[in-house]
PDB file of N, CA and C in Angstrom:
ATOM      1  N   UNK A   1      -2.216 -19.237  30.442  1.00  0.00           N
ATOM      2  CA  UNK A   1      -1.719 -17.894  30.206  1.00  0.00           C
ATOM      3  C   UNK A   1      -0.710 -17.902  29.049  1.00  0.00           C
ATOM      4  N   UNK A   2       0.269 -18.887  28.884  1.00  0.00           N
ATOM      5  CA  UNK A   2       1.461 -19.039  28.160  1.00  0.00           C
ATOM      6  C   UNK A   2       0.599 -19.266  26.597  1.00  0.00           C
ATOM      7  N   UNK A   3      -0.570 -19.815  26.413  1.00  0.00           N
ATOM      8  CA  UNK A   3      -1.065 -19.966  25.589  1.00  0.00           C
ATOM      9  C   UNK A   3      -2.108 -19.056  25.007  1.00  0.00           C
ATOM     10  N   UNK A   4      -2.241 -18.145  25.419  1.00  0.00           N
ATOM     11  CA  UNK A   4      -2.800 -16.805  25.626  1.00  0.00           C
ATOM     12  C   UNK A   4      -1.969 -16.092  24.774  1.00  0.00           C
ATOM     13  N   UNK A   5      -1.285 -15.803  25.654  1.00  0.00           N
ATOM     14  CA  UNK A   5      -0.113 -14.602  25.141  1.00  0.00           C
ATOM     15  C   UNK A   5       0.650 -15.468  23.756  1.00  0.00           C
ATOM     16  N   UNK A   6       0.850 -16.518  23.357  1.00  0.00           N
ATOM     17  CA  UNK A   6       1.493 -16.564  21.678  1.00  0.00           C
ATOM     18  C   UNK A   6       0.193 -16.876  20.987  1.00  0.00           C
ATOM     19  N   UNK A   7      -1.285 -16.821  21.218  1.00  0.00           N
ATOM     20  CA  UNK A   7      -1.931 -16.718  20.313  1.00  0.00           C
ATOM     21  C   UNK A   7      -2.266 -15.368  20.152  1.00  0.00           C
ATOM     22  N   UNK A   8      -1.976 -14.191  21.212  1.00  0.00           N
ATOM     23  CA  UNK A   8      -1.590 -13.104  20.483  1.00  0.00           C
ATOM     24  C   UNK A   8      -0.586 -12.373  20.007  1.00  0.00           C
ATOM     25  N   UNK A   9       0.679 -13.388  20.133  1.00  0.00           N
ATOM     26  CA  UNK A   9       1.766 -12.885  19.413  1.00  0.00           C
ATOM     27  C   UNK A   9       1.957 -13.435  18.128  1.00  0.00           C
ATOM     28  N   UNK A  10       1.129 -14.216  17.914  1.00  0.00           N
ATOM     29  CA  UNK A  10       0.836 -14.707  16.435  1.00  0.00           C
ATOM     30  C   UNK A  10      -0.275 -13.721  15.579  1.00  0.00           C
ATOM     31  N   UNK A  11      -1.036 -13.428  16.145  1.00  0.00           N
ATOM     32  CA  UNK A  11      -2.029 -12.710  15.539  1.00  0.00           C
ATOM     33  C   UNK A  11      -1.587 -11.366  14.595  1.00  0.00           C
ATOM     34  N   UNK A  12      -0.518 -10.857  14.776  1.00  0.00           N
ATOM     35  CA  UNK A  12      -0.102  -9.810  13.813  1.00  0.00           C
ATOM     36  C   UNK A  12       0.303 -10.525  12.733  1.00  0.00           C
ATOM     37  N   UNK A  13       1.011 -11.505  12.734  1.00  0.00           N
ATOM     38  CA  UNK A  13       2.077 -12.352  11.683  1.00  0.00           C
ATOM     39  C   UNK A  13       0.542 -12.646  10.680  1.00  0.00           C
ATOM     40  N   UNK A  14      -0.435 -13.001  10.812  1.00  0.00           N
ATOM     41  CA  UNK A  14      -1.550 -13.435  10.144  1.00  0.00           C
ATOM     42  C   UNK A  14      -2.054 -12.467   9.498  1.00  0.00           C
ATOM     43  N   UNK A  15      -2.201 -11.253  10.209  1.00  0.00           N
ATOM     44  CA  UNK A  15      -2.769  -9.663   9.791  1.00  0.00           C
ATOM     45  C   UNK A  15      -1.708  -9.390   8.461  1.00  0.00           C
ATOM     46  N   UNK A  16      -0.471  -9.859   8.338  1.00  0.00           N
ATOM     47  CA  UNK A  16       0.433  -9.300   7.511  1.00  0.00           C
ATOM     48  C   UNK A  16       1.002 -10.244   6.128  1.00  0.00           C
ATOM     49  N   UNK A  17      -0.074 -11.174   5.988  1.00  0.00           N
ATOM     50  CA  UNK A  17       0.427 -11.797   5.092  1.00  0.00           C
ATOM     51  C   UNK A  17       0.617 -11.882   3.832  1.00  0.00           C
ATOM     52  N   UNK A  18       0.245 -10.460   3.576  1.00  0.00           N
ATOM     53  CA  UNK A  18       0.823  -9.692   1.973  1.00  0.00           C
ATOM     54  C   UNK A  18       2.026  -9.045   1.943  1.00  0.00           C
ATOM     55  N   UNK A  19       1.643  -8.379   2.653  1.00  0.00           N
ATOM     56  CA  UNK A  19       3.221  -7.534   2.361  1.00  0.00           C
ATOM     57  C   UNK A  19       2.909  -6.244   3.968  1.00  0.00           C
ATOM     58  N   UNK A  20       3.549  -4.925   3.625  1.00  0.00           N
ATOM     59  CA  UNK A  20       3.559  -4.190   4.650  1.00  0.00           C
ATOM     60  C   UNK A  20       2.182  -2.634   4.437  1.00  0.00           C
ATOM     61  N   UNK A  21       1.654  -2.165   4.608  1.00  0.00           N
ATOM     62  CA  UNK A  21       0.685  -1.586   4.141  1.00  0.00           C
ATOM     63  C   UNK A  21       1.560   0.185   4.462  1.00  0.00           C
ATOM     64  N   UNK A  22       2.149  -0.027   5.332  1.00  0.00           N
ATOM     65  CA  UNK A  22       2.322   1.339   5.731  1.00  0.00           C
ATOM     66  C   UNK A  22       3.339   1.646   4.173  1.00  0.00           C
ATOM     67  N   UNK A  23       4.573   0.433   3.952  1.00  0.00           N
ATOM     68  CA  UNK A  23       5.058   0.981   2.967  1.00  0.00           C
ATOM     69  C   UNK A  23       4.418   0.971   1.446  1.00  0.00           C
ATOM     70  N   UNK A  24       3.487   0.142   1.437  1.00  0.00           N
ATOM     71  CA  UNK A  24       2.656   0.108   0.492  1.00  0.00           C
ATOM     72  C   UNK A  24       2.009   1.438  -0.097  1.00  0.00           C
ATOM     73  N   UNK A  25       1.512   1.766   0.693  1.00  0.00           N
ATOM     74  CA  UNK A  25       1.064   3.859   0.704  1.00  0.00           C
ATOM     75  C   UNK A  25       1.996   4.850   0.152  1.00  0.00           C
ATOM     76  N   UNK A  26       3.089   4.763   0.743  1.00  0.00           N
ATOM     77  CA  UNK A  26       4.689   5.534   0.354  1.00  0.00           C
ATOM     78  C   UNK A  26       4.736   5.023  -1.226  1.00  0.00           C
ATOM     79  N   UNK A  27       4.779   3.317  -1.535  1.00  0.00           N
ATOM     80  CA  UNK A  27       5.369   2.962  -3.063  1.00  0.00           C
ATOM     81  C   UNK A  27       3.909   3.748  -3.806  1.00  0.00           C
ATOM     82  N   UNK A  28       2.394   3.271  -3.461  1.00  0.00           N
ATOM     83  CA  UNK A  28       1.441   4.265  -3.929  1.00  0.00           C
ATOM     84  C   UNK A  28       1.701   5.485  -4.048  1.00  0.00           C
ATOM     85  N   UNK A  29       2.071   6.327  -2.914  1.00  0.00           N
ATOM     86  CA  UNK A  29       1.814   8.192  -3.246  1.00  0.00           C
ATOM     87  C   UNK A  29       3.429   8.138  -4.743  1.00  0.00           C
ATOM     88  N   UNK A  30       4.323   7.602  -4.051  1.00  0.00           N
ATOM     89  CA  UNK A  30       5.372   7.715  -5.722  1.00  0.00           C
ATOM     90  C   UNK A  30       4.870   7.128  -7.266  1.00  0.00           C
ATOM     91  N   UNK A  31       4.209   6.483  -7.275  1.00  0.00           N
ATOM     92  CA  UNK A  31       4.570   5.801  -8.260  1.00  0.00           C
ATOM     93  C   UNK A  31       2.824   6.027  -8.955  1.00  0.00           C
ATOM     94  N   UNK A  32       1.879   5.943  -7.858  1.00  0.00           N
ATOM     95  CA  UNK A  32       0.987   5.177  -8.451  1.00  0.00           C
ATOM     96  C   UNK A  32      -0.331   6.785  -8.412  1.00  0.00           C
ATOM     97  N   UNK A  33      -0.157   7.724  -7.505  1.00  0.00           N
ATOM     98  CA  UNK A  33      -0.777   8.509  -7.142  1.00  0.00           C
ATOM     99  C   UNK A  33      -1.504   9.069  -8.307  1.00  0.00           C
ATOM    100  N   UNK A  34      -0.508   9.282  -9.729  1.00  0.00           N
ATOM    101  CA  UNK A  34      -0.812  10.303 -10.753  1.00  0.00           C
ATOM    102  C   UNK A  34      -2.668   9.967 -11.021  1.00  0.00           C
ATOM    103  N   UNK A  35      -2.617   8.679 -11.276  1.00  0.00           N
ATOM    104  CA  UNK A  35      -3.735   8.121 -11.875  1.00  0.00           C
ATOM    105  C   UNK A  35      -5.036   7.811 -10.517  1.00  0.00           C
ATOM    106  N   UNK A  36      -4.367   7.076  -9.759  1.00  0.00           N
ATOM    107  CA  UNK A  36      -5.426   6.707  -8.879  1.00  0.00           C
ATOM    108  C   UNK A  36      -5.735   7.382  -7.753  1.00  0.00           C
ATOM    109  N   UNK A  37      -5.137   8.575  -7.528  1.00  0.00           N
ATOM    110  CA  UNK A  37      -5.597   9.718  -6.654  1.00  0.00           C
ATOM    111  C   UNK A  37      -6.763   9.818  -5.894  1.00  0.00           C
ATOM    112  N   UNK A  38      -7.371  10.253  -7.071  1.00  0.00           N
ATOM    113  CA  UNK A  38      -8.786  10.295  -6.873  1.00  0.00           C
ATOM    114  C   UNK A  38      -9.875   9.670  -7.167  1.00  0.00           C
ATOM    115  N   UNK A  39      -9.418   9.197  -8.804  1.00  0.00           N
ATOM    116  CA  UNK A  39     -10.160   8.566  -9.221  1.00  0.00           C
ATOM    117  C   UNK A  39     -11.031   9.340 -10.119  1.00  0.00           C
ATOM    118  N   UNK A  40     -11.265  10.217  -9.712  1.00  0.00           N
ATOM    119  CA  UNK A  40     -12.271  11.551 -10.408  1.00  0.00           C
ATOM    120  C   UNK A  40     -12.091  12.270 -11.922  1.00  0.00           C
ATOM    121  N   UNK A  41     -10.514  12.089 -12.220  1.00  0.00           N
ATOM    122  CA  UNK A  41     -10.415  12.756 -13.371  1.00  0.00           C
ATOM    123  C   UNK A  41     -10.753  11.935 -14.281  1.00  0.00           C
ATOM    124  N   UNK A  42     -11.518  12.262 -15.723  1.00  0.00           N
ATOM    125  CA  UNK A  42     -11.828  11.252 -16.700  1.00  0.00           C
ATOM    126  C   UNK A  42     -10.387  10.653 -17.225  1.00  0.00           C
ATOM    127  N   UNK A  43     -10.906   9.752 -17.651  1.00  0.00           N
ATOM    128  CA  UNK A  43      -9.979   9.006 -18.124  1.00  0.00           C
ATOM    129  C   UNK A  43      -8.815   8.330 -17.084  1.00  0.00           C
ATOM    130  N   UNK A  44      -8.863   8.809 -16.167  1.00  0.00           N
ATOM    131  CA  UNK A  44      -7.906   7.982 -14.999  1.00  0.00           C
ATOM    132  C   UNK A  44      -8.604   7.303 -14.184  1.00  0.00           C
ATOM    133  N   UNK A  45      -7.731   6.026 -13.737  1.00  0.00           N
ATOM    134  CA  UNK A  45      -8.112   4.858 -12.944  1.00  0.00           C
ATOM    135  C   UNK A  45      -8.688   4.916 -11.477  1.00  0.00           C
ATOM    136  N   UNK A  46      -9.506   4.441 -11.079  1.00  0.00           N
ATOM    137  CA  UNK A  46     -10.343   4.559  -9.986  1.00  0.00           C
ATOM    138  C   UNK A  46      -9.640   4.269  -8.775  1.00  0.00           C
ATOM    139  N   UNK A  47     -10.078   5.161  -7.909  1.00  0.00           N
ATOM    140  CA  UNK A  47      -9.140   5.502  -6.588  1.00  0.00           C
ATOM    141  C   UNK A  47      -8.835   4.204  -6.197  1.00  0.00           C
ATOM    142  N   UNK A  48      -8.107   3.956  -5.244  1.00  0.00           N
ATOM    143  CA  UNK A  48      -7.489   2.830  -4.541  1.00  0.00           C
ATOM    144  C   UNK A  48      -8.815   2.404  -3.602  1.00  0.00           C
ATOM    145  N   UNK A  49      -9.299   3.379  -2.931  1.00  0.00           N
ATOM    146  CA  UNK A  49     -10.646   3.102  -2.197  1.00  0.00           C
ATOM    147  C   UNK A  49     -11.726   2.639  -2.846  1.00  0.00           C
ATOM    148  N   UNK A  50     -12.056   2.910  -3.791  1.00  0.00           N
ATOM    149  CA  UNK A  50     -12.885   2.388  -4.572  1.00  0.00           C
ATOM    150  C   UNK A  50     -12.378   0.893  -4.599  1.00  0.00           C
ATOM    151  N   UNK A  51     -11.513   0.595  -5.278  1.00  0.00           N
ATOM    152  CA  UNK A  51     -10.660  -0.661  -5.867  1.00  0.00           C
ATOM    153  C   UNK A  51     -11.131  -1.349  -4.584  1.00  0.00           C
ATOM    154  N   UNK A  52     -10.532  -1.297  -3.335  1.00  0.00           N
ATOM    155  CA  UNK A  52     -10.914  -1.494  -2.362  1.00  0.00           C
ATOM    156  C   UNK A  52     -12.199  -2.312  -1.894  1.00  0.00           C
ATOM    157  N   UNK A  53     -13.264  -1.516  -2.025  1.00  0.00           N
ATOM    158  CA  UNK A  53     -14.161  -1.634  -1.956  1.00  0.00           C
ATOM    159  C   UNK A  53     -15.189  -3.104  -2.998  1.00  0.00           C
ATOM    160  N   UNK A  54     -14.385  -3.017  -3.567  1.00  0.00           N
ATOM    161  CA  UNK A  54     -15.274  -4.137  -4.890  1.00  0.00           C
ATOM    162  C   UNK A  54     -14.852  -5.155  -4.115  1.00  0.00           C
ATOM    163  N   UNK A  55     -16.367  -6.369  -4.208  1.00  0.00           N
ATOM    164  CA  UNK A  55     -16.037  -7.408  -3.954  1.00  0.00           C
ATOM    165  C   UNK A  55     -15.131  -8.284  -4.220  1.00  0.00           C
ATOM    166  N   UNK A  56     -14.888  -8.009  -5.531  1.00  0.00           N
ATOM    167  CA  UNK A  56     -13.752  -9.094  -5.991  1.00  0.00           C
ATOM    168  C   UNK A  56     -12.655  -8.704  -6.093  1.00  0.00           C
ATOM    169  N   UNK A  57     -12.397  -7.771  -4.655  1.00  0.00           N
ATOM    170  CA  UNK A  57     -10.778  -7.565  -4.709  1.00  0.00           C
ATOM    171  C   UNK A  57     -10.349  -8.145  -3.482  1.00  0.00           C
ATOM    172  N   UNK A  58      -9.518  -8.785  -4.005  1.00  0.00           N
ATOM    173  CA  UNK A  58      -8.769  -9.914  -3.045  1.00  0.00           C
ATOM    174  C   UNK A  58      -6.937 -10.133  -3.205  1.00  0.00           C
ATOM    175  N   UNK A  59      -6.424 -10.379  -2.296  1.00  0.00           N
ATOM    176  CA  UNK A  59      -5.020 -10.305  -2.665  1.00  0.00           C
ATOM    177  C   UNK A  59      -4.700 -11.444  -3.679  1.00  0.00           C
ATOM    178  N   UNK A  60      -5.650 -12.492  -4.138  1.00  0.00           N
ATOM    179  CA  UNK A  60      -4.901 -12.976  -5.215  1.00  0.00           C
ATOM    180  C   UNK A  60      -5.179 -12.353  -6.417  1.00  0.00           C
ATOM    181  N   UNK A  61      -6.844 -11.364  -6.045  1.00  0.00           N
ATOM    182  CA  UNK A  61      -6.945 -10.690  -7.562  1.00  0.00           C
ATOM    183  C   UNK A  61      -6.200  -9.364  -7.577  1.00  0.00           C
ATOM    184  N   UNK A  62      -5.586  -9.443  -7.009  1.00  0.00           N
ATOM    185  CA  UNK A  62      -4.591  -8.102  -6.938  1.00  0.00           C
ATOM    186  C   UNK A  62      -3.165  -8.355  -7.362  1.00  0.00           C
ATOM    187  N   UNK A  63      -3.298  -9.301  -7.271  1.00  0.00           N
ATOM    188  CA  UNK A  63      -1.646  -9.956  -7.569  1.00  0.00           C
ATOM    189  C   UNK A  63      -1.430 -10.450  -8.803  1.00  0.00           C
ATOM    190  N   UNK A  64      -2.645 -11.033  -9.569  1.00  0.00           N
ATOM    191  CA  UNK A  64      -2.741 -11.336 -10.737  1.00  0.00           C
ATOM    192  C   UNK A  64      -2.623 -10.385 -11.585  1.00  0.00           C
ATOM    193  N   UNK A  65      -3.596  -8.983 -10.898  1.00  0.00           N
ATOM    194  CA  UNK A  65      -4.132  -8.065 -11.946  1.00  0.00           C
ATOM    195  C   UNK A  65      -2.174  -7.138 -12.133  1.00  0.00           C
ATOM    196  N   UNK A  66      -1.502  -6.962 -10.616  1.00  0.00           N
ATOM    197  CA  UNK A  66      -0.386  -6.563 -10.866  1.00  0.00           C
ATOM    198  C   UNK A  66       0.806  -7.011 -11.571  1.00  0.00           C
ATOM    199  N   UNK A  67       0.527  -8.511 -11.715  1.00  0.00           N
ATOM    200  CA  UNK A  67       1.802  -9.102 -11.953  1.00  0.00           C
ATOM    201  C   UNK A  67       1.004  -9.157 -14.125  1.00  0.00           C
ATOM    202  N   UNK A  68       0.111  -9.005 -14.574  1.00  0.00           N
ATOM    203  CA  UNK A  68       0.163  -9.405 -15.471  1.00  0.00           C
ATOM    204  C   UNK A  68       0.313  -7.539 -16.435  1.00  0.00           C
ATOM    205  N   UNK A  69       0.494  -7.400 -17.981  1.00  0.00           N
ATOM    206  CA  UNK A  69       0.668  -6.173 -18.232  1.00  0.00           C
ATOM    207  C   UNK A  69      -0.763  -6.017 -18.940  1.00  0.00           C
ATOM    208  N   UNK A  70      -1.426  -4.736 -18.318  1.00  0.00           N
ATOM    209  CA  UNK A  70      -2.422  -4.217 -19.276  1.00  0.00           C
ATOM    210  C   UNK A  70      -2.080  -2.879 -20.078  1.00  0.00           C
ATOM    211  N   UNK A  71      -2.743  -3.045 -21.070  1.00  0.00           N
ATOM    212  CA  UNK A  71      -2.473  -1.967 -21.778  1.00  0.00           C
ATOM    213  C   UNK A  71      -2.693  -0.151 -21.475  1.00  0.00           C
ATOM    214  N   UNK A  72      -3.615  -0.330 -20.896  1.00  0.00           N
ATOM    215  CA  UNK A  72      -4.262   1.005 -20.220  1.00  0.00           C
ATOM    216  C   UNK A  72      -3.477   1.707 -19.085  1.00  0.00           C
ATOM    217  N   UNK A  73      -2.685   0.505 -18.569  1.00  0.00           N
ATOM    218  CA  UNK A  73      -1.461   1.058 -17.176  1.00  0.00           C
ATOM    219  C   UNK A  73      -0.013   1.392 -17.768  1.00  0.00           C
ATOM    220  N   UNK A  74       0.800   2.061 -17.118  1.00  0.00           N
ATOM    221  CA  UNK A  74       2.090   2.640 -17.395  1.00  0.00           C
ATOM    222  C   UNK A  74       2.673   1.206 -17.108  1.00  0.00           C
ATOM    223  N   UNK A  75       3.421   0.859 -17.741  1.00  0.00           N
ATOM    224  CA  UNK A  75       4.749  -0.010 -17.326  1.00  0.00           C
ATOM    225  C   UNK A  75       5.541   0.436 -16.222  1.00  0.00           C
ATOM    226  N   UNK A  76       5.237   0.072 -15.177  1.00  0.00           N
ATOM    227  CA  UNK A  76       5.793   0.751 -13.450  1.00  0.00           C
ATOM    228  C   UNK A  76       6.322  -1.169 -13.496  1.00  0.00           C
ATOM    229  N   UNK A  77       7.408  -0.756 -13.186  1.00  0.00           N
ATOM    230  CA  UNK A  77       8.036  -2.276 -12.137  1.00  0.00           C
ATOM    231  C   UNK A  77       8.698  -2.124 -11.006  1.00  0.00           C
ATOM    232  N   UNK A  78       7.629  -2.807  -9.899  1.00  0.00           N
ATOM    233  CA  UNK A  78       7.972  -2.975  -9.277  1.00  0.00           C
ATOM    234  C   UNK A  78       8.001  -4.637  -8.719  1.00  0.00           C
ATOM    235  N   UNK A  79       9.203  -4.788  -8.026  1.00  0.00           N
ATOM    236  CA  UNK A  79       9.389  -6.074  -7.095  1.00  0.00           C
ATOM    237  C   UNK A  79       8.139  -7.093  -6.687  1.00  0.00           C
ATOM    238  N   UNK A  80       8.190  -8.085  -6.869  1.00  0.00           N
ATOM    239  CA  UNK A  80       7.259  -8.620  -5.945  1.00  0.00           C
ATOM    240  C   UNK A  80       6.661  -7.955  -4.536  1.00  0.00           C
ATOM    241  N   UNK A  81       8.208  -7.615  -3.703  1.00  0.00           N
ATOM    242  CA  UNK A  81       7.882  -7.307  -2.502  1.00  0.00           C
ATOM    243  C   UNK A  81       7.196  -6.154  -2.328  1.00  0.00           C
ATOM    244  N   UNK A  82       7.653  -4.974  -3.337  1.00  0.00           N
ATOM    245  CA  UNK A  82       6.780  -3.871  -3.535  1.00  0.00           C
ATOM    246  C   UNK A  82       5.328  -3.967  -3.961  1.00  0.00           C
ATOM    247  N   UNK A  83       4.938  -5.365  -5.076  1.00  0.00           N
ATOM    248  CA  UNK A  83       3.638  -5.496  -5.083  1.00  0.00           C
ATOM    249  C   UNK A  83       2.883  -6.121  -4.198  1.00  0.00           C
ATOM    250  N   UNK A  84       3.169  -6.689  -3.279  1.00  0.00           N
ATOM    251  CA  UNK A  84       2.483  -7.055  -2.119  1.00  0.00           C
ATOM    252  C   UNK A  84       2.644  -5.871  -1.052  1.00  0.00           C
ATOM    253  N   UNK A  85       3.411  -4.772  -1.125  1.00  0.00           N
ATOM    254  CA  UNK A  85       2.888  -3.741  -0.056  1.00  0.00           C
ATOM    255  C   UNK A  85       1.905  -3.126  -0.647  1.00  0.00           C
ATOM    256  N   UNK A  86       2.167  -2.957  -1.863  1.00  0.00           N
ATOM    257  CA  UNK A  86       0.785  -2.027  -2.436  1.00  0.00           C
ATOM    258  C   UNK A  86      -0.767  -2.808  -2.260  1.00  0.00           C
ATOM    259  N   UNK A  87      -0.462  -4.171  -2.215  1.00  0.00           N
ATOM    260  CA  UNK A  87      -1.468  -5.108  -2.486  1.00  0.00           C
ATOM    261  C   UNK A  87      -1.830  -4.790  -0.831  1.00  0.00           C
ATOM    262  N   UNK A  88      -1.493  -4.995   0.264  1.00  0.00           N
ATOM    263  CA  UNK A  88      -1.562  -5.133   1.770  1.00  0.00           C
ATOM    264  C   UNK A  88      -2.100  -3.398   1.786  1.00  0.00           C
ATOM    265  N   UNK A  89      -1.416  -2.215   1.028  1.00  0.00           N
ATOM    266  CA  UNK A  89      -2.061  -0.869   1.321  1.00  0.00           C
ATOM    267  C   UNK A  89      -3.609  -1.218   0.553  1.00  0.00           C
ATOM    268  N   UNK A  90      -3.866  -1.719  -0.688  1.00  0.00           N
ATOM    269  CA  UNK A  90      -5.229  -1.380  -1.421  1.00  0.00           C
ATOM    270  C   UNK A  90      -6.273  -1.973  -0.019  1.00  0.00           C
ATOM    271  N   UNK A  91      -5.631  -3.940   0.478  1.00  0.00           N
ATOM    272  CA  UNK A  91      -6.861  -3.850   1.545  1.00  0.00           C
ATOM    273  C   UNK A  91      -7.225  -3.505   2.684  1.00  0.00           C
ATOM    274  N   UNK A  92      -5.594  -2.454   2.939  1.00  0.00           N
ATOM    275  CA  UNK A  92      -5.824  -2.021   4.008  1.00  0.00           C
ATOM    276  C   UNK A  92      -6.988  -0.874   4.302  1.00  0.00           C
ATOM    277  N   UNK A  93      -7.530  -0.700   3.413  1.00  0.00           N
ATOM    278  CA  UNK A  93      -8.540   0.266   2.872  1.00  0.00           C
ATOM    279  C   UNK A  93      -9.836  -0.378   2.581  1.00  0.00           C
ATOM    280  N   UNK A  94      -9.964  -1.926   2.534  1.00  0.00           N
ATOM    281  CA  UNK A  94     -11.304  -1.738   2.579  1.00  0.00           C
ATOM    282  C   UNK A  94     -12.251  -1.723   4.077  1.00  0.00           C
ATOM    283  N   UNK A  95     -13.122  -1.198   3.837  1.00  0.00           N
ATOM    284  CA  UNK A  95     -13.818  -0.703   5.158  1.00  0.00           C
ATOM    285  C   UNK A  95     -15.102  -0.811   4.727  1.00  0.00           C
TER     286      UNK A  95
END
């Protein structure tokens, strides 16, 4: 039983090993919403769900793609810790 119950009190700690997703959403709707909203308007960046969705999104390709500067994105800085909530909100979305 004792071994029961901390392999499910471990099991969240594993679920969370990016960052926090709920605040991830909040640093998204401020910062990041203009562009990736929807996804729909030309010329702006494809929804977060979408992003989501592609195979090759993974929290290290998310972390790379955040931590390095592209030209096409606004200069937004945020924290490490802030890019791993956003990173933990994008997969909290794939489905």
């Amino acid at each position: 039983m004792a071994a029961a119950l901390a392999a499910m009190l471990a099991t969240p700690a594993l679920a969370q090993d990016v960052g926090n997703p709920v605040i991830g959403k909040r640093i998204a709707d401020s910062q990041c919403a203009e562009c990736h909203a929807s996804g729909l308007l030309p010329g702006r960046a494809p929804a977060f769900s979408a992003i989501a969705r592609m195979p090759s999104t993974t929290a290290t390709a998310l972390t790379v793609y955040l931590r390095t500067s592209h030209p096409a994105m606004p200069n937004i800085i945020l924290t490490p810790a802030e890019q791993d909530d956003v990173i933990a909100y994008i997969l909290s979305l794939k489905e």
